[in-house]
N, C-alpha and C. Protein backbone atom coordinates (compact mmCIF):
# COMPACT_ATOMS: atom_id res chain seq x y z
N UNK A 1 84.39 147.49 -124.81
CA UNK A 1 85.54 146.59 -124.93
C UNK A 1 86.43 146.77 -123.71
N UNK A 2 86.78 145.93 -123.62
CA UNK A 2 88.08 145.13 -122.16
C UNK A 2 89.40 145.22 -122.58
N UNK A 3 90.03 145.64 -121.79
CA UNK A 3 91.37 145.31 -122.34
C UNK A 3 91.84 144.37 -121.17
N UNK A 4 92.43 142.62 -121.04
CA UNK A 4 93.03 142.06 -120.87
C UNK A 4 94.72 141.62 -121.20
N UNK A 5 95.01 140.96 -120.24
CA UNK A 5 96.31 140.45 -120.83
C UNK A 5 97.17 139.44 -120.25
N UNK A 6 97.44 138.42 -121.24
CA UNK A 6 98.01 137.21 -121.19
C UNK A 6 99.46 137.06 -121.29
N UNK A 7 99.89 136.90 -119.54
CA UNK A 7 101.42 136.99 -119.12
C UNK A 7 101.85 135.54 -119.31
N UNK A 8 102.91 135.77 -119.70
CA UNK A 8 103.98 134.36 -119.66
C UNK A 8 105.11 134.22 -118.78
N UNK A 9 104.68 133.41 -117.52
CA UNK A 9 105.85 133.31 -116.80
C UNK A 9 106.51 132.38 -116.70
N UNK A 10 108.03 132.53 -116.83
CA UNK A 10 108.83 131.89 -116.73
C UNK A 10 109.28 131.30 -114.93
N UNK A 11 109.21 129.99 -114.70
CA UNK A 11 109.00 130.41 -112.91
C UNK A 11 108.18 131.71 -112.02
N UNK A 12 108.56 132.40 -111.48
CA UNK A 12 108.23 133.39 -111.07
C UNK A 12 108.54 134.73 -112.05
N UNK A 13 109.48 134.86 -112.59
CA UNK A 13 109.48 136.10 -113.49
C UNK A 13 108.71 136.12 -115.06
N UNK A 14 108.43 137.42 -115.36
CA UNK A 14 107.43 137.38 -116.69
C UNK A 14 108.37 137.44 -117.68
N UNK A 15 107.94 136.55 -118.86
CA UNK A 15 108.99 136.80 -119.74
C UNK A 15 108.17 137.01 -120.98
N UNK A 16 106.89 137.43 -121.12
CA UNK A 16 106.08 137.98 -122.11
C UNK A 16 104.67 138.60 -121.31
N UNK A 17 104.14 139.44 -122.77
CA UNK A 17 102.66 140.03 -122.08
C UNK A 17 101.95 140.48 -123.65
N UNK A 18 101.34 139.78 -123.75
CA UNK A 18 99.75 139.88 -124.76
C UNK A 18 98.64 139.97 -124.70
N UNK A 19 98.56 141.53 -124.98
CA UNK A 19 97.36 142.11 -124.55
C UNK A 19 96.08 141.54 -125.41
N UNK A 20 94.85 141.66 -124.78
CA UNK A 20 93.75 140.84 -125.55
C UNK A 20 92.91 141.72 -125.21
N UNK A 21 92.42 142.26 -126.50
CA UNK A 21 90.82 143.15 -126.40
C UNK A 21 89.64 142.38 -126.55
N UNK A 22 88.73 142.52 -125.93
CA UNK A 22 87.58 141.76 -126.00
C UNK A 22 86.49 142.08 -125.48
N UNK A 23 85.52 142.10 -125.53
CA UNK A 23 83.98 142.28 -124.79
C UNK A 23 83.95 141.96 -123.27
N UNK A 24 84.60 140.54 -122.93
CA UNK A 24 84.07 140.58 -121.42
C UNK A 24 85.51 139.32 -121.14
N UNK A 25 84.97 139.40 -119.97
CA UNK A 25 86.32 138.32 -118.96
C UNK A 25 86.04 136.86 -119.52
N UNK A 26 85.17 136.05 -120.18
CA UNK A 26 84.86 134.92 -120.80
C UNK A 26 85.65 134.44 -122.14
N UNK A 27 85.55 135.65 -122.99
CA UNK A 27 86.05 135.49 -123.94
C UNK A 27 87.78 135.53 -124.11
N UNK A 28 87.92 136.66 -123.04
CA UNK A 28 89.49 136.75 -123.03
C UNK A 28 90.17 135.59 -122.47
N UNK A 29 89.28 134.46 -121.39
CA UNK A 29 89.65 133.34 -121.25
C UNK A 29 89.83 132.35 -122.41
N UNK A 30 88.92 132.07 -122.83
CA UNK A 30 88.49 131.43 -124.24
C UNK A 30 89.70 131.57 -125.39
N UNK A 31 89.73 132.95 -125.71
CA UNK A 31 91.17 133.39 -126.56
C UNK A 31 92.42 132.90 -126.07
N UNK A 32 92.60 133.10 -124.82
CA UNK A 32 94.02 132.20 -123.94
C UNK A 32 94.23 131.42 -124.49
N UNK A 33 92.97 129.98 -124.04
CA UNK A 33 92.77 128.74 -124.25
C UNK A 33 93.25 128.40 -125.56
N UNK A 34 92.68 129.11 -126.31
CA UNK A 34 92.51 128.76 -128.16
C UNK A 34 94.35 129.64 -128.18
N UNK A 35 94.89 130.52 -128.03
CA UNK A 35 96.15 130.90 -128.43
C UNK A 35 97.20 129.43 -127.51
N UNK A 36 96.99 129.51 -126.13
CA UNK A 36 98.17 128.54 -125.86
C UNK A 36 97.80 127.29 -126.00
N UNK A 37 96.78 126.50 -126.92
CA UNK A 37 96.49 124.81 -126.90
C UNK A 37 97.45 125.04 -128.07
N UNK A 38 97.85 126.24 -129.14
CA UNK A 38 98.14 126.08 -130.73
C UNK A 38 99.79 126.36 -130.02
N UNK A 39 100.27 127.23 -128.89
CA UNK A 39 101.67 127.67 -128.80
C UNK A 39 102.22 125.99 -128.11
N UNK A 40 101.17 125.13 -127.29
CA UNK A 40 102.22 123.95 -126.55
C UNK A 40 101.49 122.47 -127.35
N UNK A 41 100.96 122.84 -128.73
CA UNK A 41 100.94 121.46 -128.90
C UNK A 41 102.47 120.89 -129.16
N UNK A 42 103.09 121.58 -129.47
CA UNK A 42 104.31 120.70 -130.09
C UNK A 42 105.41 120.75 -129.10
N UNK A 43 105.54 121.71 -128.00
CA UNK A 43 106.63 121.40 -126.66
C UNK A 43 105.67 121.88 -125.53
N UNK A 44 105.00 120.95 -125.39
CA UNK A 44 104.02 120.91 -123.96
C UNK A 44 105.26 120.68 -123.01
N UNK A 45 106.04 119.53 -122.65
CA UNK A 45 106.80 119.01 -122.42
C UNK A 45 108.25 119.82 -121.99
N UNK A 46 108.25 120.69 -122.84
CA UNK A 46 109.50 121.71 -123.20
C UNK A 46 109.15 122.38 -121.84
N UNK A 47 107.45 123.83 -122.00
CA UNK A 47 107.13 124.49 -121.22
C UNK A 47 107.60 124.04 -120.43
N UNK A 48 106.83 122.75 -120.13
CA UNK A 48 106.20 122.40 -118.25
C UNK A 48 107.70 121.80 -117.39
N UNK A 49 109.13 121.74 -118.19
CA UNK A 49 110.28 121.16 -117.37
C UNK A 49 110.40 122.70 -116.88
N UNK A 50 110.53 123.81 -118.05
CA UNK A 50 111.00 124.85 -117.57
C UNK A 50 110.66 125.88 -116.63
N UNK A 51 109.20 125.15 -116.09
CA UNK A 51 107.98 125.87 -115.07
C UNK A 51 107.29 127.37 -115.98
N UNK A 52 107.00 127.08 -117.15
CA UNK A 52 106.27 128.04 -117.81
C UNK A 52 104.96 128.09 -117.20
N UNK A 53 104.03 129.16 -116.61
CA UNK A 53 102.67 129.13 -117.08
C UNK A 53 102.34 130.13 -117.18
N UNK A 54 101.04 130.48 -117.37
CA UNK A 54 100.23 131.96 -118.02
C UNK A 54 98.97 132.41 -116.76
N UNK A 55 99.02 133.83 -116.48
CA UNK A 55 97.87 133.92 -116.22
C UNK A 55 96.97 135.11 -117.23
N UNK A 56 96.22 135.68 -116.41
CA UNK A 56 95.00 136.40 -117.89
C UNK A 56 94.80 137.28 -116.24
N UNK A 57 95.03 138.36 -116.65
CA UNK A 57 94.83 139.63 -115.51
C UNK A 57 93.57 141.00 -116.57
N UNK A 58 92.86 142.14 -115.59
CA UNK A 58 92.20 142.84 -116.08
C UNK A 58 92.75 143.83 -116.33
N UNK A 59 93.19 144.64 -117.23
CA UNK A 59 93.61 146.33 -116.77
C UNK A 59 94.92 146.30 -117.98
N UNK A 60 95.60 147.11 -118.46
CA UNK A 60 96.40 147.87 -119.02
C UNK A 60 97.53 147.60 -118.54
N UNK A 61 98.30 147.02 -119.07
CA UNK A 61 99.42 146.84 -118.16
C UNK A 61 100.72 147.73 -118.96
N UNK A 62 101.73 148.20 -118.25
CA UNK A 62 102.63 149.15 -118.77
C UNK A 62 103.85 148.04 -119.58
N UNK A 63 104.21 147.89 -120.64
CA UNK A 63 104.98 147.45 -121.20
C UNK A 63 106.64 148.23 -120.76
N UNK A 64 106.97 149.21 -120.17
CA UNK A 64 108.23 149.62 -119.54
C UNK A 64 108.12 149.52 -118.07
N UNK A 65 107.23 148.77 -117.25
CA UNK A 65 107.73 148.34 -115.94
C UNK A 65 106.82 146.78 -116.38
N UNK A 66 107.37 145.94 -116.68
CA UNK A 66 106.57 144.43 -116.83
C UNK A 66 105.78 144.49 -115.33
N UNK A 67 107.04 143.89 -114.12
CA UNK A 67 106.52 143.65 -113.09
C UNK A 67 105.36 144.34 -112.27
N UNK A 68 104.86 145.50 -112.87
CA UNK A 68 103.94 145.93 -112.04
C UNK A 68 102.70 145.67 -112.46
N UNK A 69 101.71 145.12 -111.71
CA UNK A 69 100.42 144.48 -112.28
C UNK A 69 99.35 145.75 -112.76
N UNK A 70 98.49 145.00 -113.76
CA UNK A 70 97.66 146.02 -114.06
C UNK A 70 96.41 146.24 -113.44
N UNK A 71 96.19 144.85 -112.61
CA UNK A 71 95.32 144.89 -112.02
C UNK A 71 94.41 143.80 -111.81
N UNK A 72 92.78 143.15 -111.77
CA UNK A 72 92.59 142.22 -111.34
C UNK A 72 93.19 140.81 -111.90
N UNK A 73 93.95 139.80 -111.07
CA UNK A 73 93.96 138.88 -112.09
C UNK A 73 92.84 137.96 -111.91
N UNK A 74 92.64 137.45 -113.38
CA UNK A 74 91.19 136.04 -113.24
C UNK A 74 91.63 135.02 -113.53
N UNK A 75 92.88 134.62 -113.54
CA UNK A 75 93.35 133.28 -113.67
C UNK A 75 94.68 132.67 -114.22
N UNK A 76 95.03 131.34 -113.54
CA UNK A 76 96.00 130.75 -114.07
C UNK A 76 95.70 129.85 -115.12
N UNK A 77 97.03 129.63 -116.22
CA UNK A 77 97.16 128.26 -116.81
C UNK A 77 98.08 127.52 -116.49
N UNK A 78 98.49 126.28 -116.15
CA UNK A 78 99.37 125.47 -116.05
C UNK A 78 99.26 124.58 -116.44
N UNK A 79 100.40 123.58 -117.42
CA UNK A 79 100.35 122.37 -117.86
C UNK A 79 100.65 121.18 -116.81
N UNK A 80 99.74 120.06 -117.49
CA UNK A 80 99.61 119.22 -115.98
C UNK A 80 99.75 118.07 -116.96
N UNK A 81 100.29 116.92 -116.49
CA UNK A 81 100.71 115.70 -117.22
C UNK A 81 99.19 114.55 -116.44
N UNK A 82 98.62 114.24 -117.79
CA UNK A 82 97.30 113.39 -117.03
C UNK A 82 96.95 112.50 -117.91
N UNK A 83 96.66 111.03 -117.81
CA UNK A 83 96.46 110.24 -118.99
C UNK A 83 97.37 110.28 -119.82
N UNK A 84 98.55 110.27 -119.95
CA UNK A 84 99.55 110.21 -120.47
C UNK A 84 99.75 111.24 -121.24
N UNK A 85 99.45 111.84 -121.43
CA UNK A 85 99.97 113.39 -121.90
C UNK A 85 99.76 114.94 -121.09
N UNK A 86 100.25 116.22 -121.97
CA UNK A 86 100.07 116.81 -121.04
C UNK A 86 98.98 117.84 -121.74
N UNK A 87 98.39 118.63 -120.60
CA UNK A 87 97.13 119.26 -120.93
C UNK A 87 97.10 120.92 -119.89
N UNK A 88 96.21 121.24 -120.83
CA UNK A 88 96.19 122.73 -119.96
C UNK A 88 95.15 122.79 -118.67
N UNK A 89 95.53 123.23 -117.84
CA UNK A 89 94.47 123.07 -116.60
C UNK A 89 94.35 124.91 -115.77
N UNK A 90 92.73 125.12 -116.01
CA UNK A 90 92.46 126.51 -115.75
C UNK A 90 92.55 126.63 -114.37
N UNK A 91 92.87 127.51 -113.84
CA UNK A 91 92.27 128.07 -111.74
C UNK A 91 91.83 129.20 -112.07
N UNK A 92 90.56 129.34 -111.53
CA UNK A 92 90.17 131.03 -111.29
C UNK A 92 90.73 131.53 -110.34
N UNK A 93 90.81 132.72 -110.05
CA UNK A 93 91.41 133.46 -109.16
C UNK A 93 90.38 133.86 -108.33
N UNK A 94 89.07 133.37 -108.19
CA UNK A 94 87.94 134.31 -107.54
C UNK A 94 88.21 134.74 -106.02
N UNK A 95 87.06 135.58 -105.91
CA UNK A 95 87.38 136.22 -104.36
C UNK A 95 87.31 134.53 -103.14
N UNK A 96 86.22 134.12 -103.69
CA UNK A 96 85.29 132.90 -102.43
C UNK A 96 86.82 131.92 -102.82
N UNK A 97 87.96 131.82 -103.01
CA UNK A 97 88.62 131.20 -103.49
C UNK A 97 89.34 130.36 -104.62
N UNK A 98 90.08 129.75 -105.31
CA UNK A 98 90.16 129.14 -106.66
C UNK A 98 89.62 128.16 -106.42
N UNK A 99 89.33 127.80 -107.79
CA UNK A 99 88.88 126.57 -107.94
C UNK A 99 89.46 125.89 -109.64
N UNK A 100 89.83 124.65 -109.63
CA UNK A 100 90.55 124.42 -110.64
C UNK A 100 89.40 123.66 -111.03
N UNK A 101 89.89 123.46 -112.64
CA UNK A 101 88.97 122.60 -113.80
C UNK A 101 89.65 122.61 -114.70
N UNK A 102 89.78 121.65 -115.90
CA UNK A 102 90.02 121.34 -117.16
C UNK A 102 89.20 122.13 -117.88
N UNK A 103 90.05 122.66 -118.90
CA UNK A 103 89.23 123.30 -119.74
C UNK A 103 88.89 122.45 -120.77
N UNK A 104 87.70 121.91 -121.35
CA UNK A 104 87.67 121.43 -122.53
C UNK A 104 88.11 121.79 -123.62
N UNK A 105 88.39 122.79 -124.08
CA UNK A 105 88.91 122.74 -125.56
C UNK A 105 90.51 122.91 -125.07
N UNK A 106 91.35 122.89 -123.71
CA UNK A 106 92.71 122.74 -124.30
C UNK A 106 93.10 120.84 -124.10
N UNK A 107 91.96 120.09 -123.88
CA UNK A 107 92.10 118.99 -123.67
C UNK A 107 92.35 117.95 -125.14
């Protein structure tokens, strides 16, 4: 088991951190997906004025220094307004560079 964890930033500063145990870096994506499609169905709108988004980092992170990372991150979430509503849109963080995609199930 992995220990991950799913930061909430407010603009640039963190204003939460939920750690996610799991088997591998797939699933802890997956869990994101499935926890924040259920936290912004009802103020997608709310988040995205206030520049909320999430990323999903590897490692242990210390709950008495937030700001210091735990270590690799594998990705952003950000809400993106498309087809008339708004939707979650993944970036990996990989080494060869990001690359963005829609995730299907926060669509």
């Amino acid at each position: 088991m992995c220990i991950y964890n799913l930061i909430t930033m407010v603009r640039e500063q963190v204003s939460g951190i939920e750690p996610i145990i799991c088997a591998d870096q797939q699933d802890a994506v997956a869990y994101s997906c499935g926890v924040l499609t259920e936290r912004t169905k009802a103020h997608a709108e709310m988040y995205a004025n206030l520049g909320v988004h999430w990323f999903v980092e590897e490692g242990e992170r210390s709950l008495a220094d937030a700001t210091v990372s735990a270590g690799r991150r594998i990705g952003t979430w950000r809400l993106v307004f498309s087809g008339g509503q708004m939707k979650l849109v993944w970036a990996d963080h990989a080494p060869e560079g990001p690359s963005q995609k829609s995730s299907p199930e926060a669509a």
